[in-house]
Protein backbone atom coordinates (compact mmCIF):
# COMPACT_ATOMS: atom_id res chain seq x y z
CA UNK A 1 104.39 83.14 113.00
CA UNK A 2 105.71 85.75 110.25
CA UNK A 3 103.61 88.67 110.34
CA UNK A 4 103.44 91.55 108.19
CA UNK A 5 105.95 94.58 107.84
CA UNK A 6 105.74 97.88 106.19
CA UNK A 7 106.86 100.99 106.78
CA UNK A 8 110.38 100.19 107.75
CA UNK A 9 112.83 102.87 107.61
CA UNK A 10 116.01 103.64 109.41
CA UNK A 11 114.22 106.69 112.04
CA UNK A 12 112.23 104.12 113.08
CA UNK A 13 115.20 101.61 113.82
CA UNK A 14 117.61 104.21 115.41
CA UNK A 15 114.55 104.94 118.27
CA UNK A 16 114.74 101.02 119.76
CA UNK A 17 115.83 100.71 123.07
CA UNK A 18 118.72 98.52 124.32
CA UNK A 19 116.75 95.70 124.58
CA UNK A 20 115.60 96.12 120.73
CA UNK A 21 118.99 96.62 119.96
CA UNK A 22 119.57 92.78 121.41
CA UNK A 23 117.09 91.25 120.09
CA UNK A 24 117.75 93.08 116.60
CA UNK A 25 121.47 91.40 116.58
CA UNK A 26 120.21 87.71 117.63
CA UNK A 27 117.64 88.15 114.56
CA UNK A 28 114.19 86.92 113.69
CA UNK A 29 114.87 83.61 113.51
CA UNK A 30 117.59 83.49 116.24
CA UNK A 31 114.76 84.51 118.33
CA UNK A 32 112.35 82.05 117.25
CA UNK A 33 114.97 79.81 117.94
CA UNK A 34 115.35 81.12 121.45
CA UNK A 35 111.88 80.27 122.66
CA UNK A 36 111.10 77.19 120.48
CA UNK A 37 111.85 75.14 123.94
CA UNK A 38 108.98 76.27 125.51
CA UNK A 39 106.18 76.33 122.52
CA UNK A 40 103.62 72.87 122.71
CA UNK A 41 104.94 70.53 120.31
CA UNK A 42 102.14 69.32 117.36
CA UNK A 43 100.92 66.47 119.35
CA UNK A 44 97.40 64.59 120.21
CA UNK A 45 94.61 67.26 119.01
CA UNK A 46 97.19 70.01 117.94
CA UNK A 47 98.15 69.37 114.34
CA UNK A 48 100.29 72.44 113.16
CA UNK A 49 102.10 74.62 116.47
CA UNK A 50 103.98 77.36 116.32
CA UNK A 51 106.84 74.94 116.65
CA UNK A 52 106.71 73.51 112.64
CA UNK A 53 107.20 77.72 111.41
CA UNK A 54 103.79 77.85 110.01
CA UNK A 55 101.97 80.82 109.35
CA UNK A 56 98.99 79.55 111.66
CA UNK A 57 97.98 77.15 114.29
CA UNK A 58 96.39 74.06 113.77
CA UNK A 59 94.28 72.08 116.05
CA UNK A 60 91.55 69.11 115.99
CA UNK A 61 88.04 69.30 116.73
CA UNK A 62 85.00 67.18 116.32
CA UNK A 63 83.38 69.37 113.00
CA UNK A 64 87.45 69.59 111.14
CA UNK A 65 90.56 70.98 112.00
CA UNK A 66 90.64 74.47 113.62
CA UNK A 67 93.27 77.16 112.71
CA UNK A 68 94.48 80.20 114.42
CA UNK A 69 96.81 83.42 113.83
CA UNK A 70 97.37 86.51 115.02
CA UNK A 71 98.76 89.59 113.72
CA UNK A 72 99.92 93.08 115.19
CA UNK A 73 100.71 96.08 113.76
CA UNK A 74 102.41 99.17 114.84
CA UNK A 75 102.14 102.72 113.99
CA UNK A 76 105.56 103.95 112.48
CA UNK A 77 107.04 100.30 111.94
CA UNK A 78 103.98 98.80 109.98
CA UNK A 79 101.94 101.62 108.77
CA UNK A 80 102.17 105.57 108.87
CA UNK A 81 99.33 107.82 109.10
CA UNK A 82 101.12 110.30 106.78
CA UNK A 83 100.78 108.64 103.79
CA UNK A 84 99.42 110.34 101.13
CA UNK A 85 95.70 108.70 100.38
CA UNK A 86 95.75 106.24 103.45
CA UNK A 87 93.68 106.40 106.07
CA UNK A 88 92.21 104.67 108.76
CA UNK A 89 89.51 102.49 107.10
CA UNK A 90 92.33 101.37 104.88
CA UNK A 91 94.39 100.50 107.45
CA UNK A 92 91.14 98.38 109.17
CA UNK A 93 91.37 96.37 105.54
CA UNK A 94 95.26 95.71 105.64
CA UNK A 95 95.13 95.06 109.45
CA UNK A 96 92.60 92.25 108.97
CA UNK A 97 94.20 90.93 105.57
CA UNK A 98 97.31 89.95 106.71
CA UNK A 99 95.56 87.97 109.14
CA UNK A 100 93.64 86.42 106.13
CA UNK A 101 96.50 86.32 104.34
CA UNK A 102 97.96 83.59 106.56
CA UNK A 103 94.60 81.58 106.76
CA UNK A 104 94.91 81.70 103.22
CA UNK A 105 99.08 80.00 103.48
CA UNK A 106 97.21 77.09 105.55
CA UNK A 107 94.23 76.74 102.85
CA UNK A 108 91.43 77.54 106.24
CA UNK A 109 88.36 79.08 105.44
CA UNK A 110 87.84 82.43 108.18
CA UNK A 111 85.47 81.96 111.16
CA UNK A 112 85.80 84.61 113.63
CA UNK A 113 88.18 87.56 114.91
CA UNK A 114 89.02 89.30 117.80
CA UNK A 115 90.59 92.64 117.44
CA UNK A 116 93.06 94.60 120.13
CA UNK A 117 93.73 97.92 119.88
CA UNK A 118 95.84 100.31 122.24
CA UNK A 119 94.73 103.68 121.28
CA UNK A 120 96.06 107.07 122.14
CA UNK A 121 93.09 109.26 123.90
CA UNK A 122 93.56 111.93 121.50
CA UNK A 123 92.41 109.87 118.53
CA UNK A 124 89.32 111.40 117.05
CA UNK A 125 86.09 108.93 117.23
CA UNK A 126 85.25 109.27 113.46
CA UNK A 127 88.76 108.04 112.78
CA UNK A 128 88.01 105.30 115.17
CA UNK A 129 84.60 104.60 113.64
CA UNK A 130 87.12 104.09 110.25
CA UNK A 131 89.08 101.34 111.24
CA UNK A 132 86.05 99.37 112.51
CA UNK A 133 84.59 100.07 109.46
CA UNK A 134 87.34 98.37 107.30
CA UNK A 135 87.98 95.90 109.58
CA UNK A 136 83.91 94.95 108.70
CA UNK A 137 84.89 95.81 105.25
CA UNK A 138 87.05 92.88 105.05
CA UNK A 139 85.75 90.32 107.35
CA UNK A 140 82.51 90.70 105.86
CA UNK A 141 84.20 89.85 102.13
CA UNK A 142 85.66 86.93 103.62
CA UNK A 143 82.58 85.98 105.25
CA UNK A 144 84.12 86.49 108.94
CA UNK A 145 82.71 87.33 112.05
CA UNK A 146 84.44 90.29 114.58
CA UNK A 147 83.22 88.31 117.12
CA UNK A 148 84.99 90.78 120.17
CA UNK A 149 88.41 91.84 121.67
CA UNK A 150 89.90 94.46 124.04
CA UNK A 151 90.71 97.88 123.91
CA UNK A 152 93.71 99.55 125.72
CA UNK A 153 94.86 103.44 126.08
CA UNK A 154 98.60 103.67 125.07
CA UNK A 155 100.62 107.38 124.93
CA UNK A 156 101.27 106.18 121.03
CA UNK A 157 102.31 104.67 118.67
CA UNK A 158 99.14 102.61 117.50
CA UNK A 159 98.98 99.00 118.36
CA UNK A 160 96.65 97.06 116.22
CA UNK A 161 95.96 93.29 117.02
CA UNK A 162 93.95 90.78 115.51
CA UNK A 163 93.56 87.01 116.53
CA UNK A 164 91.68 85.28 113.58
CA UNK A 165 89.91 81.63 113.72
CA UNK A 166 89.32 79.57 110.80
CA UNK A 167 88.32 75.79 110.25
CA UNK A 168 89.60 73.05 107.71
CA UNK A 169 86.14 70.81 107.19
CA UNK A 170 86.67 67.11 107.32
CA UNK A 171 89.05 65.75 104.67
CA UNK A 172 90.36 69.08 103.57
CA UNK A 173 94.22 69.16 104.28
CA UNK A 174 96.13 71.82 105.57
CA UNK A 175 98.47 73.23 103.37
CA UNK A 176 102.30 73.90 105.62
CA UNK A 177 105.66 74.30 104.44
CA UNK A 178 106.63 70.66 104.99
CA UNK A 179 107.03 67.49 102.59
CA UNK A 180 109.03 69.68 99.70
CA UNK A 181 110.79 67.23 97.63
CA UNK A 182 113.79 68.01 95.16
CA UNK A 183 112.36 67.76 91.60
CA UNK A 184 109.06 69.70 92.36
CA UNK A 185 108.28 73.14 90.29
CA UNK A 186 107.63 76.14 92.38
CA UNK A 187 105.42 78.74 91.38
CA UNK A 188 103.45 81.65 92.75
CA UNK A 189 100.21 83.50 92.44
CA UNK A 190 99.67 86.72 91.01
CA UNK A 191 101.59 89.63 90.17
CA UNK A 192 104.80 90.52 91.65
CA UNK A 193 106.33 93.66 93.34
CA UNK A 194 103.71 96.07 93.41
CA UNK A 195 103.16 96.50 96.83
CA UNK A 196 107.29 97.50 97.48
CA UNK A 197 107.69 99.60 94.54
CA UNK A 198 104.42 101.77 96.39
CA UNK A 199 106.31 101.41 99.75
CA UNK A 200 109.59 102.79 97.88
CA UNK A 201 108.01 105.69 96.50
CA UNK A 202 106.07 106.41 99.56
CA UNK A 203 109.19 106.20 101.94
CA UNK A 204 110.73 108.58 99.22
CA UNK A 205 108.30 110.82 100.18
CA UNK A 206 106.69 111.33 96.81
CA UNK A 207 103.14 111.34 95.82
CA UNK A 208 101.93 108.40 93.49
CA UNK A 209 101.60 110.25 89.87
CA UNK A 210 101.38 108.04 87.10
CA UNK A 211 98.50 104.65 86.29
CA UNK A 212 101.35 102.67 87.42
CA UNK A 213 102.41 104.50 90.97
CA UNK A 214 98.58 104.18 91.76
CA UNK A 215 98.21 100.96 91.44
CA UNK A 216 101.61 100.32 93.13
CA UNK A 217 100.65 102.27 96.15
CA UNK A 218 96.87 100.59 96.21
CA UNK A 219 98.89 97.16 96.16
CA UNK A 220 100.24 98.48 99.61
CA UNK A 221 98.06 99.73 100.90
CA UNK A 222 94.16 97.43 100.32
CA UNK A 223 96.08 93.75 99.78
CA UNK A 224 93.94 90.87 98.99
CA UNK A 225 94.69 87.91 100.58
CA UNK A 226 93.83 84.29 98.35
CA UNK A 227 91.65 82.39 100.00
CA UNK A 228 89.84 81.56 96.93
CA UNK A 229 93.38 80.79 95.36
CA UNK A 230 94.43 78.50 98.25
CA UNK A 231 91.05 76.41 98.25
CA UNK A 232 91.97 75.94 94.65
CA UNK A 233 95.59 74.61 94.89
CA UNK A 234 94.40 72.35 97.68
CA UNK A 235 91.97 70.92 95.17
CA UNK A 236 94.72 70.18 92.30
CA UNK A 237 96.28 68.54 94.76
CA UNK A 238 99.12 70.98 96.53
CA UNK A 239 100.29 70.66 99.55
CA UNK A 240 103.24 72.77 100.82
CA UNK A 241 102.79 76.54 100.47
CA UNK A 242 103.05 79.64 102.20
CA UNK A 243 102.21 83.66 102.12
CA UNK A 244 104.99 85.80 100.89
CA UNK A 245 104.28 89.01 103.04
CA UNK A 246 108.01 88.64 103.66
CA UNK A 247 109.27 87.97 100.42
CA UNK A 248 109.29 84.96 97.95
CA UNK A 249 113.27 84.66 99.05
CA UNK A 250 112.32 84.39 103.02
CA UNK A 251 109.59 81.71 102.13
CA UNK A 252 111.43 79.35 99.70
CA UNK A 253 113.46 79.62 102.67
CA UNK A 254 110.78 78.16 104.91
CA UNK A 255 110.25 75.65 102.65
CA UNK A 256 113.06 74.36 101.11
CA UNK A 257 115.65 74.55 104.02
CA UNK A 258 113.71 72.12 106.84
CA UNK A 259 113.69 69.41 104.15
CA UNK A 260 117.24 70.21 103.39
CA UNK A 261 116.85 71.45 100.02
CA UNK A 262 117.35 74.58 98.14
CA UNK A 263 115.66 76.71 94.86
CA UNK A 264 116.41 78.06 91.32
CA UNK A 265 114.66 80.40 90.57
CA UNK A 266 114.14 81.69 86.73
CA UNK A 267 114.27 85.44 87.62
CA UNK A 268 112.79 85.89 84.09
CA UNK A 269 110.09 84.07 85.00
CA UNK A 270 109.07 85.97 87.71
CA UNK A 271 105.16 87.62 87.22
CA UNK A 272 106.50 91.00 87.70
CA UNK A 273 104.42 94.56 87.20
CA UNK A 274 104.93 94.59 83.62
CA UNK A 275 106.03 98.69 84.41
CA UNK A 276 108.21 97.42 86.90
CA UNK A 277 110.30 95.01 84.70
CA UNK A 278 111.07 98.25 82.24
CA UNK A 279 113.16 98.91 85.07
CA UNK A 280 116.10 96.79 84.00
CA UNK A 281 117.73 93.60 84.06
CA UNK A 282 117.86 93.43 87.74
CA UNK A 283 114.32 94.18 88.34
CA UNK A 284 113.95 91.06 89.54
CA UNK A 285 115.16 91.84 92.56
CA UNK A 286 111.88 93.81 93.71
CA UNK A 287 109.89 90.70 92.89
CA UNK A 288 111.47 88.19 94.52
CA UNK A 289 113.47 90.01 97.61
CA UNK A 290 111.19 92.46 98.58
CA UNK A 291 108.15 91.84 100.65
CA UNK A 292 104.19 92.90 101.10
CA UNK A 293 102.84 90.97 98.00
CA UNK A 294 100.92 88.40 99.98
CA UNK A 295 100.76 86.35 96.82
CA UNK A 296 100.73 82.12 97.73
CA UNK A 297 103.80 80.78 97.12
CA UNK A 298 103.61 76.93 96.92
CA UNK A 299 105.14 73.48 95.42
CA UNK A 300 104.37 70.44 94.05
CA UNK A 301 105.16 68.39 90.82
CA UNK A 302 104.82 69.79 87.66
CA UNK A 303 101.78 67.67 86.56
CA UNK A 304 100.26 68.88 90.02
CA UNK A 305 101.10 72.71 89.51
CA UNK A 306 99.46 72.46 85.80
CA UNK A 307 96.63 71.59 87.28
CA UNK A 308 96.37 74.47 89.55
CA UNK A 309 96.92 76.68 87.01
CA UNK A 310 93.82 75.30 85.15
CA UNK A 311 91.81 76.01 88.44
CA UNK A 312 92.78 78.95 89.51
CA UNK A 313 92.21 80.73 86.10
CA UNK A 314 88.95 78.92 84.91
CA UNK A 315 87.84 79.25 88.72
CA UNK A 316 89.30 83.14 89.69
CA UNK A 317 91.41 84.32 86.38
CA UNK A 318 94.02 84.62 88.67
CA UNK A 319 97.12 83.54 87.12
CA UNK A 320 99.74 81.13 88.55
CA UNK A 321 103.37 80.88 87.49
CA UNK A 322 105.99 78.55 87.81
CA UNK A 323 108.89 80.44 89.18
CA UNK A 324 111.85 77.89 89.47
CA UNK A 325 112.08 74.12 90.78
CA UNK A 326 113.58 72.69 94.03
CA UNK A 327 117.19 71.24 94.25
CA UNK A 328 119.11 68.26 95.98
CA UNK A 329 121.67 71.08 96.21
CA UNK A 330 120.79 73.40 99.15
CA UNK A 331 120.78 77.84 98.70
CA UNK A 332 118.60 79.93 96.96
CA UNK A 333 120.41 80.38 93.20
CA UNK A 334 118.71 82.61 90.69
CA UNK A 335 119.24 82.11 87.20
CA UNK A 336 118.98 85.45 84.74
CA UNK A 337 120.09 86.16 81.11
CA UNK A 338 121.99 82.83 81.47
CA UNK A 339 124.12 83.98 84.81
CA UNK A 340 123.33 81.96 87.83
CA UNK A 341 123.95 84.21 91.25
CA UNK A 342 123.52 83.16 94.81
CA UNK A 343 121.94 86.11 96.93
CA UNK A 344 123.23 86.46 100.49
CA UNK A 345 120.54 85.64 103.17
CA UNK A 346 121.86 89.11 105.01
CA UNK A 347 120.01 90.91 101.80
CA UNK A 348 116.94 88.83 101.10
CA UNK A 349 113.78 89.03 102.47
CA UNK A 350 112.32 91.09 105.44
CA UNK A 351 113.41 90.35 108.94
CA UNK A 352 111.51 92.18 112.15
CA UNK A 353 114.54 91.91 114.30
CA UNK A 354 117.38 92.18 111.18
């Protein structure tokens, strides 16, 4: 299942061992690849396995589907302590939203969660009593139990786990990235780009400054996963979507290559942070390469997508956009100022082993 990167920088990288060194040239998906042979296949009570490249599990039971995901995050790949403003409660937030986040990709409504943690002994018990304290935060927005876990001693970095249960109720669907058709409008939720511009300025070691920085480096750093949004595209009638924590390119990926298809994208289209788009012409580029939004991606046909958009604003005054449409013709082509462009997958999108 994708999970959720930040915090990637090249010190970081030049520290793996041999063996990360292997697995970094086979690649994310090579590697997925490698070990799809031995995952169950969606069969009898399992609906969704980690087989189909979902972001979350899907199995039957006798009150609705159930749904599953789990998460980690590690100290100096995924999150620094050094960052100026963030702190352990906000980290308990983030660690439990990108969990949400992919409940949210499979339309579930959150249950219950079990956190591991591998601590260092040196960590200070009010810093501890933090992270519990956003991870309650969260859960308790998204009505969600912490229903128990495990706790490990580690000589660092941070590992932070969370396995998070939801449940589909009778006759609600889950949404997946299968059944795209060419023809169908894609669009996406929110605003765009936010989250990487904060990461950018952050990994540039520079203190957020301006409205705009702020609310850049908040976007990074408290995300707000769309469960709301998701129950609300289900309704209209959509059915393939995903999470872009890594990128709208590495999800119309998801979506559009299984089914053999491919995307245009209107880059000028894209929702972008309207101080982010002053930028330049190429702006685009934050929006729709870079990663950490956790905006819903999803597609349908037009008539279906117009609907959505009615929902989710009357119901949440979250916007939806429509981004581009799917294509017989397979690739992900962006279209800006009139120029079409391909973008090479070597550049798009966030890979954990890339």
């Amino acid at each position: 299942m994708p999970t959720s990167a930040s915090g990637r920088w090249p010190a970081a990288r030049a520290r793996a061992s041999p063996f990360s060194r292997a697995l970094a040239g086979l690649g994310e998906q090579g590697i997925l690849r490698a070990i799809r042979p031995y995952l169950s296949p969606a069969k009898g009570d399992l609906l969704v396995g980690a087989r189909e490249d979902d972001d979350a599990a899907v199995w039957r039971s006798p009150g609705g589907a159930l749904v599953a995901t789990v998460d980690t995050m590690v100290e100096g790949r995924d999150f620094r302590l050094d960052w100026p403003g963030f702190g352990f409660r906000l980290l308990g937030r983030r660690l439990m939203s990108v969990n949400l986040s992919d409940l949210a990709a499979m339309g579930a409504d959150p249950s219950h969660a079990l956190v591991s943690l591998a601590l260092t002994p040196r960590l200070d018990r009010d810093d501890l009593r933090a992270l519990y304290r956003g991870i309650a935060d969260r859960a308790r927005s998204a009505r969600c139990t912490v229903a128990g876990g495990d706790v490990s001693a580690t000589s660092g970095p941070l590992v932070l786990t969370v396995a998070l249960f939801g449940h589909l109720p009778d006759g609600r669907r889950p949404l997946t990235r299968r059944g795209a058709r060419a023809g169908w409008t894609v669009a996406v939720t929110g605003v765009l780009g936010r989250a990487a511009a904060g990461l950018r300025l952050l990994l540039e070691g520079r203190r957020p400054r301006t409205a705009a920085e702020r609310r850049w480096v908040r976007a990074l750093f408290d995300p707000q996963p769309r469960l709301l949004a998701a129950r609300q595209l289900q309704a209209a009638g959509v059915r393939v979507a995903g999470d872009i924590s890594d990128g709208i390119y590495r999800e119309l990926q998801r979506i559009a290559e299984p089914a053999g298809l491919g995307v245009l994208v209107d880059a000028d289209r894209l929702p972008l942070d309207a101080d982010l788009r002053r930028e330049g012409k190429r702006a685009w580029t934050q929006g729709l390469i870079e990663s950490e939004d956790y905006e819903l991606v999803c597609a349908a046909p037009a008539r279906v997508i117009a609907t959505a958009q009615r929902r989710l604003w009357s119901g949440s005054r979250l916007s939806l956009t429509p981004i581009g449409s799917l294509t017989a013709a397979p690739g992900i082509r962006v279209r800006s100022q009139g120029a079409t462009v391909s973008i090479p997958q070597s550049r798009a999108g966030y890979d954990h082993f890339g």
